[in-house]
N, C-alpha and C. Protein backbone atom coordinates (compact mmCIF):
# COMPACT_ATOMS: atom_id res chain seq x y z
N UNK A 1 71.00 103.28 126.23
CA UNK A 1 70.46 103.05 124.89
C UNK A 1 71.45 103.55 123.85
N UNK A 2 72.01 103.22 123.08
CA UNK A 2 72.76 103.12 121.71
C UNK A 2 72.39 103.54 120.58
N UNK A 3 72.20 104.79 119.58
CA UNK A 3 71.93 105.17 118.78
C UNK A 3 72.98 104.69 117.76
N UNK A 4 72.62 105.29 116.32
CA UNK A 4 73.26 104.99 115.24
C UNK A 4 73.22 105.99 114.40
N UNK A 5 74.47 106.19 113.76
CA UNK A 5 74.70 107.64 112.98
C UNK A 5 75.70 107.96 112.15
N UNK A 6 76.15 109.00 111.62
CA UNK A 6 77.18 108.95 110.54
C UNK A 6 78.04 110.36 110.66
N UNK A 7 78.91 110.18 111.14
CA UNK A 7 80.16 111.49 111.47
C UNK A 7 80.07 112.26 110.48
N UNK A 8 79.24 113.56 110.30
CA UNK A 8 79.12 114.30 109.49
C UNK A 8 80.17 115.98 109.65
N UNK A 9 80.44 116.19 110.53
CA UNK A 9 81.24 117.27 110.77
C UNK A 9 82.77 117.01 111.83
N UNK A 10 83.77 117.24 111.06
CA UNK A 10 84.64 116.85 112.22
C UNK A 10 85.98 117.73 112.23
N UNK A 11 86.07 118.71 113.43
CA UNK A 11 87.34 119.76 113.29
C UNK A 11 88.38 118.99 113.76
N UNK A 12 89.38 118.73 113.42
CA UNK A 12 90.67 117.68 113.51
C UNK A 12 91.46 118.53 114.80
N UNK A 13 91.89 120.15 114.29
CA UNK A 13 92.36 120.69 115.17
C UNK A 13 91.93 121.02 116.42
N UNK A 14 90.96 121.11 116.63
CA UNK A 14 90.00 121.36 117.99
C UNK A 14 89.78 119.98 118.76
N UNK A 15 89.71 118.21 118.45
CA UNK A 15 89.44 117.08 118.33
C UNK A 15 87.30 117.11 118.80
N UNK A 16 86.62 117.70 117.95
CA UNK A 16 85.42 117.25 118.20
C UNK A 16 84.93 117.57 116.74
N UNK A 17 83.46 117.09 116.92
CA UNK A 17 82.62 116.99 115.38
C UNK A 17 81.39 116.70 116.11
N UNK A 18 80.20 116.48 114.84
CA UNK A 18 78.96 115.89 114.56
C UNK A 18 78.43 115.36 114.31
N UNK A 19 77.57 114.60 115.25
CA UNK A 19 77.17 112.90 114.32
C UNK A 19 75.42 113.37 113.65
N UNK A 20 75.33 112.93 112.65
CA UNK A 20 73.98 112.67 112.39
C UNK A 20 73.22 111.60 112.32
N UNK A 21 72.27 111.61 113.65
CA UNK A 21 71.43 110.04 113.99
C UNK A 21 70.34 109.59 113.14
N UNK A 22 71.04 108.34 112.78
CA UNK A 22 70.02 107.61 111.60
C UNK A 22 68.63 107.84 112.28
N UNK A 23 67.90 108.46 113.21
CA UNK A 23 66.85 108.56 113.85
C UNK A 23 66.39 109.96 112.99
N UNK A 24 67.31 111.11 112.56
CA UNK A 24 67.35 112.20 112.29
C UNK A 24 67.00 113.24 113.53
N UNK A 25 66.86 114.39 113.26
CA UNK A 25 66.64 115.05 114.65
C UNK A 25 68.15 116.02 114.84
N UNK A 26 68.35 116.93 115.34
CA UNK A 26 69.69 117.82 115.79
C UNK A 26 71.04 116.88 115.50
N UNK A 27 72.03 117.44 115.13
CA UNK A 27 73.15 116.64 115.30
C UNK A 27 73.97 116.79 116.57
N UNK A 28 74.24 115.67 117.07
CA UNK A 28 75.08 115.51 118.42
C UNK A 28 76.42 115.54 118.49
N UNK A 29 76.76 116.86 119.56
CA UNK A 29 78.02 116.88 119.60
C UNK A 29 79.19 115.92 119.94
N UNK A 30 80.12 115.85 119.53
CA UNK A 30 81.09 114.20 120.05
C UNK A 30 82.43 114.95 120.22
N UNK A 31 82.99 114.83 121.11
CA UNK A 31 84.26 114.82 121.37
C UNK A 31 85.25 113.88 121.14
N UNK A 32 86.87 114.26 121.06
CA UNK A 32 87.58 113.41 120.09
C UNK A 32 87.53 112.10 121.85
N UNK A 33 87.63 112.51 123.10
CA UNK A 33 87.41 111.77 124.37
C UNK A 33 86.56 110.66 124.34
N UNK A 34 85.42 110.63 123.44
CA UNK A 34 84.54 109.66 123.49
C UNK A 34 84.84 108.79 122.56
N UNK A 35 85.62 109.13 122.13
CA UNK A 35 86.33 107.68 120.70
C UNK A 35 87.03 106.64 121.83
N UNK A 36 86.91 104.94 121.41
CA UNK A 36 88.06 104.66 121.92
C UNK A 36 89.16 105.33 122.53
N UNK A 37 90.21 104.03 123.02
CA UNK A 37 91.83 105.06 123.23
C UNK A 37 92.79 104.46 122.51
N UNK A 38 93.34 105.24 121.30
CA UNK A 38 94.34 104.55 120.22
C UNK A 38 93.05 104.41 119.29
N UNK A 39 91.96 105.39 119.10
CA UNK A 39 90.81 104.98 117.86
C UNK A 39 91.71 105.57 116.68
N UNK A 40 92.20 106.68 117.12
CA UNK A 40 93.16 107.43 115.62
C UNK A 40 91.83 108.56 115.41
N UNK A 41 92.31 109.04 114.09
CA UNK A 41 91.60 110.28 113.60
C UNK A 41 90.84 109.63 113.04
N UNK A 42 89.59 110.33 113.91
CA UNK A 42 88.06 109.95 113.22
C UNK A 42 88.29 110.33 111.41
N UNK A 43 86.96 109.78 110.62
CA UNK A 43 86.95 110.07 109.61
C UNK A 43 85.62 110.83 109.23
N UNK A 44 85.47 111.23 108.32
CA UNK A 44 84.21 111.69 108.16
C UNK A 44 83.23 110.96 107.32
N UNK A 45 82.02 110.70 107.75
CA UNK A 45 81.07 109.99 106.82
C UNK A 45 81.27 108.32 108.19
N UNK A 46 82.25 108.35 108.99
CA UNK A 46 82.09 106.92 109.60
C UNK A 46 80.71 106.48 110.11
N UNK A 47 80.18 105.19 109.76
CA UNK A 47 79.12 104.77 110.68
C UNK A 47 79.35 104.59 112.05
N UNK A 48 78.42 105.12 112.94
CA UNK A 48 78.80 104.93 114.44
C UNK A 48 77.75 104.39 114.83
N UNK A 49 78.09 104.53 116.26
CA UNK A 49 77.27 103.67 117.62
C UNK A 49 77.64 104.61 118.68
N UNK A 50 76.28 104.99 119.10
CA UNK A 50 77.21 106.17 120.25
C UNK A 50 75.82 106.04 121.32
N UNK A 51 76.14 106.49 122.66
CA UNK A 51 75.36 106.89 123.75
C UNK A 51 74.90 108.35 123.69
N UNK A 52 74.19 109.05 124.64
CA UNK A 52 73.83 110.25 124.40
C UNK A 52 73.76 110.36 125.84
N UNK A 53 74.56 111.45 126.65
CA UNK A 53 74.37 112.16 127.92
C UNK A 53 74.26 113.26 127.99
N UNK A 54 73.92 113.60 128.93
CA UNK A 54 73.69 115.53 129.19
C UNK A 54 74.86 116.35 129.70
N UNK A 55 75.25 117.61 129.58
CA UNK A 55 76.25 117.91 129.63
C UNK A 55 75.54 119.10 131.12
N UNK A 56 76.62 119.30 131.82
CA UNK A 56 76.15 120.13 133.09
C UNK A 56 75.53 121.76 132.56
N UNK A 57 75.38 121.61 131.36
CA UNK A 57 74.20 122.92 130.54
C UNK A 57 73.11 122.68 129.86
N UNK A 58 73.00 121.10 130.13
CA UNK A 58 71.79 120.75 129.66
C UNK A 58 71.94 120.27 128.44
N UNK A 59 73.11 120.25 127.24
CA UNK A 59 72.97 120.00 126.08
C UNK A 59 73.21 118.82 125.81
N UNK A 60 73.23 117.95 124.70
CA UNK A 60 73.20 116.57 124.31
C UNK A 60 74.92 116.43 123.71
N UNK A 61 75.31 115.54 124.03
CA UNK A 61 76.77 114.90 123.59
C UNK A 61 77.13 113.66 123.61
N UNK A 62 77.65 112.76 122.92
CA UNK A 62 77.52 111.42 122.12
C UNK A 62 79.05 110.96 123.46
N UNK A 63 78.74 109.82 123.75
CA UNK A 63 79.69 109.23 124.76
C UNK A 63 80.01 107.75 124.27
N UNK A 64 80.83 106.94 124.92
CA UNK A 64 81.13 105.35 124.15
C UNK A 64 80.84 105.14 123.14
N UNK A 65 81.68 106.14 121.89
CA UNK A 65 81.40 105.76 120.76
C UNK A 65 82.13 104.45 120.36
N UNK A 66 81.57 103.96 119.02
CA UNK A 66 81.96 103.16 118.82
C UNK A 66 82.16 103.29 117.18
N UNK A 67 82.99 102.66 116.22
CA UNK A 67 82.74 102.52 114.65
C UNK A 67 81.99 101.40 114.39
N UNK A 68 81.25 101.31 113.18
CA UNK A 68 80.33 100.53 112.73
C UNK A 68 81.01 100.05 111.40
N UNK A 69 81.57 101.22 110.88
CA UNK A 69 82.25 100.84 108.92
C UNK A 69 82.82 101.91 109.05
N UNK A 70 84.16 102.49 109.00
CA UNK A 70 85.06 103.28 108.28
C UNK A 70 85.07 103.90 106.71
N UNK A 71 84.52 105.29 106.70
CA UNK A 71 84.41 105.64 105.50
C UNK A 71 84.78 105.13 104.14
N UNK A 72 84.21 105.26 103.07
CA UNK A 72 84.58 103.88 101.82
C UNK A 72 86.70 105.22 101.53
N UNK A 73 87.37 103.66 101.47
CA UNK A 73 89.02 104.32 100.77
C UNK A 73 88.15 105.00 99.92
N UNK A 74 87.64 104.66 98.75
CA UNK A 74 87.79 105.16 97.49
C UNK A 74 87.45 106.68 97.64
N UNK A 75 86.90 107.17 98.70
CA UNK A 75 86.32 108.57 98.10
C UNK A 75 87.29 109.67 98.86
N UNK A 76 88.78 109.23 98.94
CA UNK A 76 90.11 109.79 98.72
C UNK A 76 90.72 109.91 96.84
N UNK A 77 90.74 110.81 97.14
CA UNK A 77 91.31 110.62 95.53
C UNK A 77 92.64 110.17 95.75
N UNK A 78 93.34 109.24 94.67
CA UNK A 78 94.84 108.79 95.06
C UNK A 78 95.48 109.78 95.14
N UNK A 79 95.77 110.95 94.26
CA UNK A 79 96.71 111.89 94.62
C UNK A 79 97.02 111.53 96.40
N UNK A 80 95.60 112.05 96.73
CA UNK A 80 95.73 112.46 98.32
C UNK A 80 96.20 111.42 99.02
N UNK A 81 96.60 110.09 98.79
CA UNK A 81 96.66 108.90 99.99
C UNK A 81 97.91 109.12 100.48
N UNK A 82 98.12 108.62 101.80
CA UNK A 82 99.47 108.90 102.93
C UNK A 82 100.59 108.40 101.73
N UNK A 83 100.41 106.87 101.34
CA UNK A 83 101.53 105.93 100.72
C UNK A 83 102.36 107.27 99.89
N UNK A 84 101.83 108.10 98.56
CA UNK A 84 102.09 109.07 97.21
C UNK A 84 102.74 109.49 98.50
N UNK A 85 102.02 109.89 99.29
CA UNK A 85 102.84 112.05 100.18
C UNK A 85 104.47 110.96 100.64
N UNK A 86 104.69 110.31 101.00
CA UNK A 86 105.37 109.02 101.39
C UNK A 86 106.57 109.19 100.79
N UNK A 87 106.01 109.02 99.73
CA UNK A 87 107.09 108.66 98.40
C UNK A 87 107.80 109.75 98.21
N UNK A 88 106.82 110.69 98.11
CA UNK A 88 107.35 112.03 97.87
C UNK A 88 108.33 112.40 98.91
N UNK A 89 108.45 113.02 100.11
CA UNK A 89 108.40 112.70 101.67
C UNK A 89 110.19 112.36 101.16
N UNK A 90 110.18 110.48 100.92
CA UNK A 90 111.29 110.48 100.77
C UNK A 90 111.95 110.15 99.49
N UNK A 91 111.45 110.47 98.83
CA UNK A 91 112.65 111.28 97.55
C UNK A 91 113.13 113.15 97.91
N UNK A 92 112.44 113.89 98.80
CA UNK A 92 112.87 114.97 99.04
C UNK A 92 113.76 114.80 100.25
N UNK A 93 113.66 113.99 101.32
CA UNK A 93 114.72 113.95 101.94
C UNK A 93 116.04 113.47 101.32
N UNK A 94 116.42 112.17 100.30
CA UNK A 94 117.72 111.97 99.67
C UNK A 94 118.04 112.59 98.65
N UNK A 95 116.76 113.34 97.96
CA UNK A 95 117.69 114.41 97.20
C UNK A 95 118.32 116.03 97.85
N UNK A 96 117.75 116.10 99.11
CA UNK A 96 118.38 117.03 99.63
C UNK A 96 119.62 116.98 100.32
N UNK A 97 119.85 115.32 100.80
CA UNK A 97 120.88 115.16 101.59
C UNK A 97 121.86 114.93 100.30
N UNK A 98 121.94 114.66 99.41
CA UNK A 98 122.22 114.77 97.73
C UNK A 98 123.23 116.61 97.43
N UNK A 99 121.94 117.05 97.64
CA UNK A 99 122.24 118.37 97.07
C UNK A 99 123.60 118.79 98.63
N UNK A 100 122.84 118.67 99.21
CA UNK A 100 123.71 118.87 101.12
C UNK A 100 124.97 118.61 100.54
N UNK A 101 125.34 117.20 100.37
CA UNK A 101 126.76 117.02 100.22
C UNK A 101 127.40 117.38 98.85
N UNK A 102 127.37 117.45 97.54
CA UNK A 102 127.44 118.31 97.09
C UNK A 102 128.11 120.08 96.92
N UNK A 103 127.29 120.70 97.84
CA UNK A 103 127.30 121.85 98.34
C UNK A 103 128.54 122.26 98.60
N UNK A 104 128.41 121.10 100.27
CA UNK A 104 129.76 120.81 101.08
C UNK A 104 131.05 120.85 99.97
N UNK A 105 131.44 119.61 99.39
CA UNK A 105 132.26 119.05 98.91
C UNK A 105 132.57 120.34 97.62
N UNK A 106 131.79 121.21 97.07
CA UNK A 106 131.93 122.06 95.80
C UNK A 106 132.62 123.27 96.70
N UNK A 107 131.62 123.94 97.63
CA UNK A 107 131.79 125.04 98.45
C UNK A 107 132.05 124.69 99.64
N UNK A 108 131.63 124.06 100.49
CA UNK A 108 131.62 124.17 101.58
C UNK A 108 130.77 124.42 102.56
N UNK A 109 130.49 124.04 103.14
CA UNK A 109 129.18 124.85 104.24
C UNK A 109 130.11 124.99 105.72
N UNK A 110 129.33 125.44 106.39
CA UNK A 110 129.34 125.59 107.98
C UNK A 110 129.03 124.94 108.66
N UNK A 111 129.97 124.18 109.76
CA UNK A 111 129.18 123.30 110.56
C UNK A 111 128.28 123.80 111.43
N UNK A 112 127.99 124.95 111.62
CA UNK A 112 126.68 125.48 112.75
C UNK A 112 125.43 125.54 111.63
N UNK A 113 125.45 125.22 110.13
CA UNK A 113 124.26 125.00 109.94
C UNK A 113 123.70 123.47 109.59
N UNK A 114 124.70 123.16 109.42
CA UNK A 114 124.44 121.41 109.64
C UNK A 114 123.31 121.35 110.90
N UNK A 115 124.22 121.47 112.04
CA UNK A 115 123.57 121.54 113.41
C UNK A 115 122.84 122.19 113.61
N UNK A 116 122.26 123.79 112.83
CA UNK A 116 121.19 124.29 113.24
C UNK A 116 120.08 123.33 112.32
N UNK A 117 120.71 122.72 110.85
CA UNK A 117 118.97 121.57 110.62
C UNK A 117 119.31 120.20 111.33
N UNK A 118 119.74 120.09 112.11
CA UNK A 118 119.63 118.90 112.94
C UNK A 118 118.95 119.64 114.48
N UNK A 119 119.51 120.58 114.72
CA UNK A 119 118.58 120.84 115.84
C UNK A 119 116.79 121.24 115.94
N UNK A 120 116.99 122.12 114.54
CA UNK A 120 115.73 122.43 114.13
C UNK A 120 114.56 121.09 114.20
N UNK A 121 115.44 120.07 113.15
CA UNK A 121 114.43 118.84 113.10
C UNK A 121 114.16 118.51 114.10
N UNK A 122 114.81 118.12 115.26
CA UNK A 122 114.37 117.48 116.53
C UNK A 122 113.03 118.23 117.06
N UNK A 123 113.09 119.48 117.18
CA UNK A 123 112.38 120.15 118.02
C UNK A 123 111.30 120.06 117.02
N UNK A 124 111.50 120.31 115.91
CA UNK A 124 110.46 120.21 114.78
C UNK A 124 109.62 118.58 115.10
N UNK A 125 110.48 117.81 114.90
CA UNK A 125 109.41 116.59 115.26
C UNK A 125 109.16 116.26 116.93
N UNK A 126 109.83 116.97 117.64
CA UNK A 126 108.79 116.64 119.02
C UNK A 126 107.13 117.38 119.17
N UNK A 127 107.64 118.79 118.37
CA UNK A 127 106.34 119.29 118.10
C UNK A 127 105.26 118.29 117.59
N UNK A 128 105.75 117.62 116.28
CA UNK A 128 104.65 116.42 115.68
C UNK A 128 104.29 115.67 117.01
N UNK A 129 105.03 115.08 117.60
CA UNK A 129 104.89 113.94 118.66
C UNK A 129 103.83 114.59 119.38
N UNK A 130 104.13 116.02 120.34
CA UNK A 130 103.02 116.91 120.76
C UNK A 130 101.91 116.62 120.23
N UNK A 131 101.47 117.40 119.21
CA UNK A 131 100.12 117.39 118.32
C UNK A 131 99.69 116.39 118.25
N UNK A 132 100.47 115.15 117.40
CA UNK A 132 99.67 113.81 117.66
C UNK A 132 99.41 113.62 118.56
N UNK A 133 99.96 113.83 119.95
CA UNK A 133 99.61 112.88 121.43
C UNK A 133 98.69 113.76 121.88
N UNK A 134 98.47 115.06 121.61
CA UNK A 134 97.27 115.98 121.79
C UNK A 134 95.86 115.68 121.06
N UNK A 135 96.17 115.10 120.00
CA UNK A 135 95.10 115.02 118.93
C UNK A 135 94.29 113.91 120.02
N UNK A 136 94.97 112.62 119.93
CA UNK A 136 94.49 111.29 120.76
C UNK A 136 93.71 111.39 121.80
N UNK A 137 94.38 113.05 122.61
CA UNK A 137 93.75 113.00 123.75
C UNK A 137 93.26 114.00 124.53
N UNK A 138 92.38 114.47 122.78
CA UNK A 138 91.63 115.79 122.92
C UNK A 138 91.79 116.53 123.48
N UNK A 139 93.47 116.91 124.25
CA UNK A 139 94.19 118.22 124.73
C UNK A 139 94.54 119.58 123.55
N UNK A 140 95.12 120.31 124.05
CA UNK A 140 95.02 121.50 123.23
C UNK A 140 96.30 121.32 122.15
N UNK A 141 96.15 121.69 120.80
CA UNK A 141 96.47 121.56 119.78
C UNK A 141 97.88 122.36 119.87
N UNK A 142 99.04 121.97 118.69
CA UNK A 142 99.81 122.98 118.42
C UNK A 142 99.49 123.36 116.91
N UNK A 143 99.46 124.54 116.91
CA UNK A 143 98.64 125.03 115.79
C UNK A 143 99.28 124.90 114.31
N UNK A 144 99.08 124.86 113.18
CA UNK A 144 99.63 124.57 112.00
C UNK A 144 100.61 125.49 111.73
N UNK A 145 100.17 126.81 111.87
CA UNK A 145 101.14 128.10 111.80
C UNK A 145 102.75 127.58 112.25
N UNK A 146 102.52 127.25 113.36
CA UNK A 146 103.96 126.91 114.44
C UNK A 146 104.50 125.66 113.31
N UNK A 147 103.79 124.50 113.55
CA UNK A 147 104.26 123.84 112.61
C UNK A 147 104.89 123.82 111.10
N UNK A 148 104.74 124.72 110.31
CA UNK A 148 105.06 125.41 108.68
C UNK A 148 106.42 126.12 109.40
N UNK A 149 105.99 126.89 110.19
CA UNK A 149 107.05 128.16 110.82
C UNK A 149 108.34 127.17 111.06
N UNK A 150 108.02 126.15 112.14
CA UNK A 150 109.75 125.27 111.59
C UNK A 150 110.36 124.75 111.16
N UNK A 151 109.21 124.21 110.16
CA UNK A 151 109.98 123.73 109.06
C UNK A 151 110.31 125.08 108.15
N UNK A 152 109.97 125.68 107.73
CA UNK A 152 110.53 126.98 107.02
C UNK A 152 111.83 127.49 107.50
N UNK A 153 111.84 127.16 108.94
CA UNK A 153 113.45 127.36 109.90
C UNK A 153 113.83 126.36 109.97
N UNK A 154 114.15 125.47 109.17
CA UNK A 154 115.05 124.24 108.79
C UNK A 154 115.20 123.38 109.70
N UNK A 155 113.61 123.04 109.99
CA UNK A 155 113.30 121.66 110.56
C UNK A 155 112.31 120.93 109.58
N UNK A 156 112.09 121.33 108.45
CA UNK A 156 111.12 120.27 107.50
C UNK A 156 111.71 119.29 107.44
N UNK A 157 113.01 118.13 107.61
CA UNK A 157 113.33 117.17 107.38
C UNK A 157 112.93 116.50 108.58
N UNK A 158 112.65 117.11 109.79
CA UNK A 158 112.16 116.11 111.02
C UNK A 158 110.90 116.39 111.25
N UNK A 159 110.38 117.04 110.40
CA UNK A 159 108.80 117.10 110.39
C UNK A 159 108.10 116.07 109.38
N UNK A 160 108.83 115.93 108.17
CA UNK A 160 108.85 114.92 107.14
C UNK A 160 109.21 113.45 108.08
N UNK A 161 110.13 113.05 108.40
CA UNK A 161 110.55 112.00 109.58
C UNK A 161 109.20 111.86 110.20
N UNK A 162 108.98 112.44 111.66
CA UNK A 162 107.39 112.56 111.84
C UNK A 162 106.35 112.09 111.39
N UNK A 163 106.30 113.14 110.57
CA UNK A 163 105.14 112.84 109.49
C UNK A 163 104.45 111.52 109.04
N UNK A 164 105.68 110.72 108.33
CA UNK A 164 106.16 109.58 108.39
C UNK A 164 105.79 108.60 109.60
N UNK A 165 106.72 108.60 110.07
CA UNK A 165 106.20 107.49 111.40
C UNK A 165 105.03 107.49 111.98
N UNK A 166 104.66 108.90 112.47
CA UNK A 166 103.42 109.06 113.30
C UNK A 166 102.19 108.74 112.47
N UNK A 167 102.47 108.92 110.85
CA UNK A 167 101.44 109.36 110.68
C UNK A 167 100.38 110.17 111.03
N UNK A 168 101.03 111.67 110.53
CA UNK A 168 100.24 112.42 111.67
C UNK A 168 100.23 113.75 110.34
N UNK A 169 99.41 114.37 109.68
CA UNK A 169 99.35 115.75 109.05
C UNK A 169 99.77 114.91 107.42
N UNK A 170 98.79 113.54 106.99
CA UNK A 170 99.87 112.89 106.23
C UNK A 170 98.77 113.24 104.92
N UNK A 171 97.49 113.36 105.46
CA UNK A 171 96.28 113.45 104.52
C UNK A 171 95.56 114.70 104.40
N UNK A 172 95.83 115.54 104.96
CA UNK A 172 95.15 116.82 105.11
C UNK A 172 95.79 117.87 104.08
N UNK A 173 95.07 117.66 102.61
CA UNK A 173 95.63 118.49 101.54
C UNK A 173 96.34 120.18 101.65
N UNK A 174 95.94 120.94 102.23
CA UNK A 174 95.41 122.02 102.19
C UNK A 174 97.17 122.59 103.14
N UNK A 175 97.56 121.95 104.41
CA UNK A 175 98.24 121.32 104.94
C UNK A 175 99.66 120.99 103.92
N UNK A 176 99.12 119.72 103.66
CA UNK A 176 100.38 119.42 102.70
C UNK A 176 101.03 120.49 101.59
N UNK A 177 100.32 121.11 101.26
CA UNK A 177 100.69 121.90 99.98
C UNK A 177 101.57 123.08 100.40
N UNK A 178 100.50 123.82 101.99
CA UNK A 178 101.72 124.48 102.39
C UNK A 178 103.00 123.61 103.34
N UNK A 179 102.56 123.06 103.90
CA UNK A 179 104.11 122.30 103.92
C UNK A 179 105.15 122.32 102.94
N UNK A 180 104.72 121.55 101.59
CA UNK A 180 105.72 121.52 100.56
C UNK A 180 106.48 122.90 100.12
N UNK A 181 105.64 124.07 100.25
CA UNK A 181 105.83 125.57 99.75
C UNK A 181 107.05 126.11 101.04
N UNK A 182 107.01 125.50 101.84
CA UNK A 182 107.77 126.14 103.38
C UNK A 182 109.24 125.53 102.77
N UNK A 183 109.01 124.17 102.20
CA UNK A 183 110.24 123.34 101.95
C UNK A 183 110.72 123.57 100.94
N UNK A 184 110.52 124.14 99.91
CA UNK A 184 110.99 124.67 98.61
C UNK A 184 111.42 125.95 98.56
N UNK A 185 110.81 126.87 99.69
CA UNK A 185 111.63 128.28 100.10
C UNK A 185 112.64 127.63 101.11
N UNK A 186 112.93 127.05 101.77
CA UNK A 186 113.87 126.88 102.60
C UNK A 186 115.13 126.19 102.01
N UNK A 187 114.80 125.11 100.74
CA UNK A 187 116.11 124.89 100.28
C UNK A 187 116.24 125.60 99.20
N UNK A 188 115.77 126.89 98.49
CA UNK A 188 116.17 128.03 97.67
C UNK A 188 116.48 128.60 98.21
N UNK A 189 116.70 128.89 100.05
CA UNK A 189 117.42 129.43 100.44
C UNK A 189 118.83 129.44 101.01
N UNK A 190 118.47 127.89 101.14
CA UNK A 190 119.74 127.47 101.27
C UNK A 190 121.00 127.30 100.32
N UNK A 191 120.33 127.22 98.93
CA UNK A 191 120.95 127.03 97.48
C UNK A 191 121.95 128.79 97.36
N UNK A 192 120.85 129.88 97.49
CA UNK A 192 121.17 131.07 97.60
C UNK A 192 122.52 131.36 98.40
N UNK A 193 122.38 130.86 99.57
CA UNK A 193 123.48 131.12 100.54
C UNK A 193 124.39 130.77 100.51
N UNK A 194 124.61 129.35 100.30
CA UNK A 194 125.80 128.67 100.26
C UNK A 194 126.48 128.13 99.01
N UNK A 195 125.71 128.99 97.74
CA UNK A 195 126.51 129.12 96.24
C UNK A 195 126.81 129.91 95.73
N UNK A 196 127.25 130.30 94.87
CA UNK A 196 127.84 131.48 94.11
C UNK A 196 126.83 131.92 93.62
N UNK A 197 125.02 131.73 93.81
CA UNK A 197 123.93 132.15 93.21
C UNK A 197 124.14 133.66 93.69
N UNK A 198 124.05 133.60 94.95
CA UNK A 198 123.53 134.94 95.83
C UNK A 198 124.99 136.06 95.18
N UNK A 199 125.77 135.70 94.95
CA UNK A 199 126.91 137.02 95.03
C UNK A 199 126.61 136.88 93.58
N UNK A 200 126.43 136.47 92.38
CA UNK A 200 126.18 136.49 91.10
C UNK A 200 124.81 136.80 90.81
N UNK A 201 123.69 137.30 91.71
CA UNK A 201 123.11 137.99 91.90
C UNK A 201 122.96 139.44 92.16
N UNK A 202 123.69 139.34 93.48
CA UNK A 202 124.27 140.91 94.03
C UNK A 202 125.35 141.57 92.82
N UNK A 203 125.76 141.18 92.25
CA UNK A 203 126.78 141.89 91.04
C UNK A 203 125.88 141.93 89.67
């Protein structure tokens, strides 16, 4: 039998939430497992279609879900939509590769830090790849902390990359903001180091 209901609670990082059945009555637990495979990140407020089985403790949990209507766009505010973070995204990658050469060509840099933000990024976006392919398949998360932490160690340009493609950490405000804050200390630090800021400081 097939109930009907509306995704009212949903932890992204953990992959489960709460449906509330147009029947009313307790809300049923759902795991991100019972979505399709390739459903993507549930939304909140979605109309569903779900089964109800017992769990080996006796409790109720929503199985073969299904979507009915995908939450209305509009009640994203534009600020927040993937396309803006996008834009942004990449005007900070070519104005950094901007400022990068620059740098080089005025001062100079080091080639071991070239290569430490090229190595950083990689590992930085396999992490994304991780998380997303964890998210899909309600395995265990890599936590946001880790994620900020390498981009702050000069992998935000392959977390941005990521970001990007996977679409993955593209809408989650709270998220984004510290992201951006990790990336604005990391190239003031880089500005610091490799210009005449830092010693015209120290004097």
């Amino acid at each position: 039998m097939r109930f009907e209901g509306q995704l009212k609670i949903w932890n992204d990082e953990r992959g489960f939430g709460f449906i509330e059945s147009a029947t009313g009555g307790q809300q049923v637990f759902v795991h991100v497992k019972a979505f399709p495979a390739g459903f993507g990140r549930p939304e909140l407020n979605s109309k569903l279609t779900f089964e109800v089985e017992q769990t080996a403790e006796g409790k109720k949990r929503a199985k073969n879900v299904l979507i009915v209507r995908p939450a209305r766009a509009s009640s994203r505010a534009v600020g927040k939509s993937p396309t803006r973070w996008g834009t942004s995204s990449i005007f900070a990658l070519a104005a950094f590769a901007l400022l990068y050469l620059v740098v080089t060509l005025v001062w100079g840099t080091s080639i071991i830090l070239a290569l430490g933000y090229l190595a950083l990024s990689l590992i930085c976006g396999l992490f994304y790849v991780h998380d997303k392919t964890a998210a899909q398949a309600g395995e265990w998360r890599t936590s946001e902390g880790t994620l900020l932490l390498l981009g702050l160690l000069c992998g935000w340009p392959g977390a941005i990359v990521a970001q990007q493609m996977l679409r993955h950490k593209t809408s989650k405000v709270l998220f984004r903001i510290a992201f951006w804050v990790t990336v604005v200390a990391n190239v003031g630090v880089f500005i610091a180091v490799t210009t005449p800021l830092l010693r015209a400081v120290q004097a």
